[in-house]
Every structure is written in C-alpha cells, then in structure tokens.
N, C-alpha and C. Protein backbone atom coordinates (compact mmCIF):
# COMPACT_ATOMS: atom_id res chain seq x y z
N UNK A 1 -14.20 -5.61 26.83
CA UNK A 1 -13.00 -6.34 26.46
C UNK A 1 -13.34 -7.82 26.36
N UNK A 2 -12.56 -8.41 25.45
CA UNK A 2 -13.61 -9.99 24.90
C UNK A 2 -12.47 -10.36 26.20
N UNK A 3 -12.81 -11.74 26.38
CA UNK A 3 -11.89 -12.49 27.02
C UNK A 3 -10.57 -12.45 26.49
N UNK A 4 -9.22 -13.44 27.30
CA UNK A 4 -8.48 -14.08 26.86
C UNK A 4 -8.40 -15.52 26.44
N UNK A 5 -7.91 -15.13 25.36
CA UNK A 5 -7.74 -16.93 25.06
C UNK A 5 -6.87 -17.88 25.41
N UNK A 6 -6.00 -17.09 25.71
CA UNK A 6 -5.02 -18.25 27.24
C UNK A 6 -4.31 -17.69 28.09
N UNK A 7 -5.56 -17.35 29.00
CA UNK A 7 -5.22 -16.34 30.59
C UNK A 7 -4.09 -17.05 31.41
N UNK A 8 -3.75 -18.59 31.13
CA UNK A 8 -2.90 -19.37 31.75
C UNK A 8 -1.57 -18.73 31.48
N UNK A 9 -1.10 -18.04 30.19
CA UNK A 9 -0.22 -17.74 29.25
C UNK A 9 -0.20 -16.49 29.97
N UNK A 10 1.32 -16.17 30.34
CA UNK A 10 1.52 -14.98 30.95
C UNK A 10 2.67 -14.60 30.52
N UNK A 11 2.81 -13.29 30.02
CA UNK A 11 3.97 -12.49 29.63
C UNK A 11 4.13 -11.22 29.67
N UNK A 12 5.76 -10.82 30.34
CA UNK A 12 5.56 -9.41 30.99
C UNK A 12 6.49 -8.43 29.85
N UNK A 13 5.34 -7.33 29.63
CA UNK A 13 5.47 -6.62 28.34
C UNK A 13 5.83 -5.27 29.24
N UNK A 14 5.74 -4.63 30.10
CA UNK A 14 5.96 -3.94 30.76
C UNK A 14 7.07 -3.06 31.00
N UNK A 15 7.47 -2.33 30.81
CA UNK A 15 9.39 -2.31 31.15
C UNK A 15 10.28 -2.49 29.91
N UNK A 16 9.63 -3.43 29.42
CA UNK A 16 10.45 -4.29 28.36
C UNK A 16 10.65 -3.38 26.80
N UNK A 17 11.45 -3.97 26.00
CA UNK A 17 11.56 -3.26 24.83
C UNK A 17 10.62 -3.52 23.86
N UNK A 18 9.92 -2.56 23.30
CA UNK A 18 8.32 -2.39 22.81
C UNK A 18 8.80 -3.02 21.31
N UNK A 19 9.87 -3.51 21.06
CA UNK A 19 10.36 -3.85 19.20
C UNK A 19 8.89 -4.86 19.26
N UNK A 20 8.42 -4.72 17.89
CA UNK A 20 6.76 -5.83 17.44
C UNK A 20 7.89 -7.48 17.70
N UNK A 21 9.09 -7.62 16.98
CA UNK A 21 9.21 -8.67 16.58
C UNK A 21 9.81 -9.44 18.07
N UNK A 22 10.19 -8.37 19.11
CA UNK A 22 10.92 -8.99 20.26
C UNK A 22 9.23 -9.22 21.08
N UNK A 23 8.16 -8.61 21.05
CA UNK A 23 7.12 -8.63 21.45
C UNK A 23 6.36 -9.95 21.15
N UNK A 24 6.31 -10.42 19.57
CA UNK A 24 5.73 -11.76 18.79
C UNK A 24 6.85 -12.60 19.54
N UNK A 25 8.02 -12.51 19.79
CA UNK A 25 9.11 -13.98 20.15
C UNK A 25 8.44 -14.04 21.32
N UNK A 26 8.62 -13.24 22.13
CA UNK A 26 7.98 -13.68 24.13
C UNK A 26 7.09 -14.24 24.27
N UNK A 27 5.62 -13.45 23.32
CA UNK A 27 4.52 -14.37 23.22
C UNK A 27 4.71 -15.87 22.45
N UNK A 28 5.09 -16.05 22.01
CA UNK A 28 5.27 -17.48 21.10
C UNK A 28 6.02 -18.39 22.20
N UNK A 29 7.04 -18.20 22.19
CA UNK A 29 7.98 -18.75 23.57
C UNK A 29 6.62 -18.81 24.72
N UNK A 30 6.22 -18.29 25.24
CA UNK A 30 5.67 -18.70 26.49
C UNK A 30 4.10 -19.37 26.16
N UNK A 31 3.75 -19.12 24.55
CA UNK A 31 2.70 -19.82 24.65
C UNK A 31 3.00 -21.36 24.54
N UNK A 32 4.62 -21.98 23.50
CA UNK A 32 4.65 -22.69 23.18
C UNK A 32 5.26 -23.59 24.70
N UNK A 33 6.07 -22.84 25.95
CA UNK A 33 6.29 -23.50 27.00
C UNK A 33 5.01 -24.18 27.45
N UNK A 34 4.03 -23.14 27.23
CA UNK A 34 2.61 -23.55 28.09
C UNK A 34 1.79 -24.69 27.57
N UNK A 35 2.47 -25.42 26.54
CA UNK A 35 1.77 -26.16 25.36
C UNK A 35 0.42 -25.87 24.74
N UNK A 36 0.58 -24.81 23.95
CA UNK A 36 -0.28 -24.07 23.08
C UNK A 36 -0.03 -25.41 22.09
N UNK A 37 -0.68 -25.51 21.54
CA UNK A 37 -0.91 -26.24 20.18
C UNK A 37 0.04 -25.10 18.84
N UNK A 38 0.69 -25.86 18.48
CA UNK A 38 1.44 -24.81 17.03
C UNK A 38 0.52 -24.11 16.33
N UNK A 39 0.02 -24.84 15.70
CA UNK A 39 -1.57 -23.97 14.82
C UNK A 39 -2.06 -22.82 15.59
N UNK A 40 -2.26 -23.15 17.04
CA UNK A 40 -2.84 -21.70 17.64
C UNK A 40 -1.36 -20.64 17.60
N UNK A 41 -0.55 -21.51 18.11
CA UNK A 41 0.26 -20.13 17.85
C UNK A 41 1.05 -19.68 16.93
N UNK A 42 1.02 -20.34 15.57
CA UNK A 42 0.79 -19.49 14.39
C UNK A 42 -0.39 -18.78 13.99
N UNK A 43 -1.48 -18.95 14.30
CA UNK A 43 -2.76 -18.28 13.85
C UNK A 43 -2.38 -16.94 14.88
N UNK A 44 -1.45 -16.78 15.78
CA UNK A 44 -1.45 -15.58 16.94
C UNK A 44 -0.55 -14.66 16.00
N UNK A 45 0.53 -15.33 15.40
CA UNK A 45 1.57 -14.74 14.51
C UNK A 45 0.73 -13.90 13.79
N UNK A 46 0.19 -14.97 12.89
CA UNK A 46 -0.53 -14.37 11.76
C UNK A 46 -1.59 -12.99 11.95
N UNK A 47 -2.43 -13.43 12.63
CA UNK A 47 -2.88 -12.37 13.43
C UNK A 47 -2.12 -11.29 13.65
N UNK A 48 -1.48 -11.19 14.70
CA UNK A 48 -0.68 -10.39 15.04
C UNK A 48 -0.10 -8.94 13.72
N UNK A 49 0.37 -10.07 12.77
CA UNK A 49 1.13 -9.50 11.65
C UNK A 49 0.38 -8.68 10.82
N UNK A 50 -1.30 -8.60 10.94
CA UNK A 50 -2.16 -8.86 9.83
C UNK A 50 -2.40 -7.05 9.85
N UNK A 51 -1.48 -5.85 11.02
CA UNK A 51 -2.15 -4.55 11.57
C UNK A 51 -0.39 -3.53 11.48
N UNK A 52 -1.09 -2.65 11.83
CA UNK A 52 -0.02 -1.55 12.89
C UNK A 52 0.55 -2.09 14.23
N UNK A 53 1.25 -1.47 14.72
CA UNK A 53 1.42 -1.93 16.15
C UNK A 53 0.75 -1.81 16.98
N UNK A 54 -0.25 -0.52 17.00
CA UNK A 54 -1.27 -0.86 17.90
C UNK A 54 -2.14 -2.16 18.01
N UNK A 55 -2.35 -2.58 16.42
CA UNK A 55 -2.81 -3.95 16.66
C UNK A 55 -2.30 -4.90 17.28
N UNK A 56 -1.14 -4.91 16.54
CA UNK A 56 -0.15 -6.11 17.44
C UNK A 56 -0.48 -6.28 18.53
N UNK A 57 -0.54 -5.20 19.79
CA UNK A 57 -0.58 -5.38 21.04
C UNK A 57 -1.57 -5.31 21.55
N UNK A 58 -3.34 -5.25 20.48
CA UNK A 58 -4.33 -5.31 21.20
C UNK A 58 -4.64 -6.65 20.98
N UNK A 59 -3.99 -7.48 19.51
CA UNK A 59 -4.13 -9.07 19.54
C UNK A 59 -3.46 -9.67 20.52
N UNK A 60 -1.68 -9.46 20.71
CA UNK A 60 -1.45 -10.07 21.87
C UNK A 60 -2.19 -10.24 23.26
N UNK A 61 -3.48 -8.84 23.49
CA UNK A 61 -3.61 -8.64 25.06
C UNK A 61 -5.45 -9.87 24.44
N UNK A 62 -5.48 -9.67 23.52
CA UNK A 62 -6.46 -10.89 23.43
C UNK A 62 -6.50 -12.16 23.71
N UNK A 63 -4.73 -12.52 22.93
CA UNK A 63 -4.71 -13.61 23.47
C UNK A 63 -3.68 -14.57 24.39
N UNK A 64 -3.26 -13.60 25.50
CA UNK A 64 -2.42 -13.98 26.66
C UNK A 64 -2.47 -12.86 27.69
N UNK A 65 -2.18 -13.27 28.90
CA UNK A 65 -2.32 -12.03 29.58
C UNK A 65 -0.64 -10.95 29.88
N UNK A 66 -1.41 -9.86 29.51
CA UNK A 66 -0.28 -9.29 29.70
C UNK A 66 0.12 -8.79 31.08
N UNK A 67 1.14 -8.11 31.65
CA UNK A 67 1.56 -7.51 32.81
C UNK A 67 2.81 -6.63 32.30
C-alpha cells in the first residue's frame, strides 16, 4: 500500500452513507479545513472522478486517512 498523502487529513467513511458524491464532499471539506492547497484538492476530485467506485475509494484511502 503506497503511503498517504495527507495522513494529517482524517475522515470517517465508516457507518456513513457510501453515495461517491457525499464521499468526494467529506473528503474535500476536511482536506480544505486542514489547509490542503485547492489545486491538491481538485487534482483529488479529478482523480477521484477519473474510475468506478471502487476507485473512488481506493484514491480517497490514498490520499487521506480513512476510519
């Protein structure tokens, strides 16, 4: 498993409702509280957007930590 790219960045996916687009808001929201730079967290969007949902959630666990 590669690293994370902002282990500081924490969001709990757990429990929660699996919708992709309620999944992309939490991550964005807590990267942008954490002061992510915008560019990174549009390049996470983009990313994100670029698969299936399985992708979605193996880019998100790339780049924030999940719980």
């Amino acid at each position: 498993m590669a690293d994370v790219r902002y282990p500081k960045v924490k969001v709990k996916l757990v429990g929660q409702d699996g919708n992709a687009y309620l999944i992309m808001g939490k991550v964005t929201r807590a990267m942008r509280k954490a002061g992510v730079p915008e560019d990174e967290v549009q390049a996470y969007v983009d990313e994100a957007k670029r698969g299936n949902y399985a992708h979605l959630i193996g880019t998100t666990m790339d780049w924030v930590t999940v719980s």
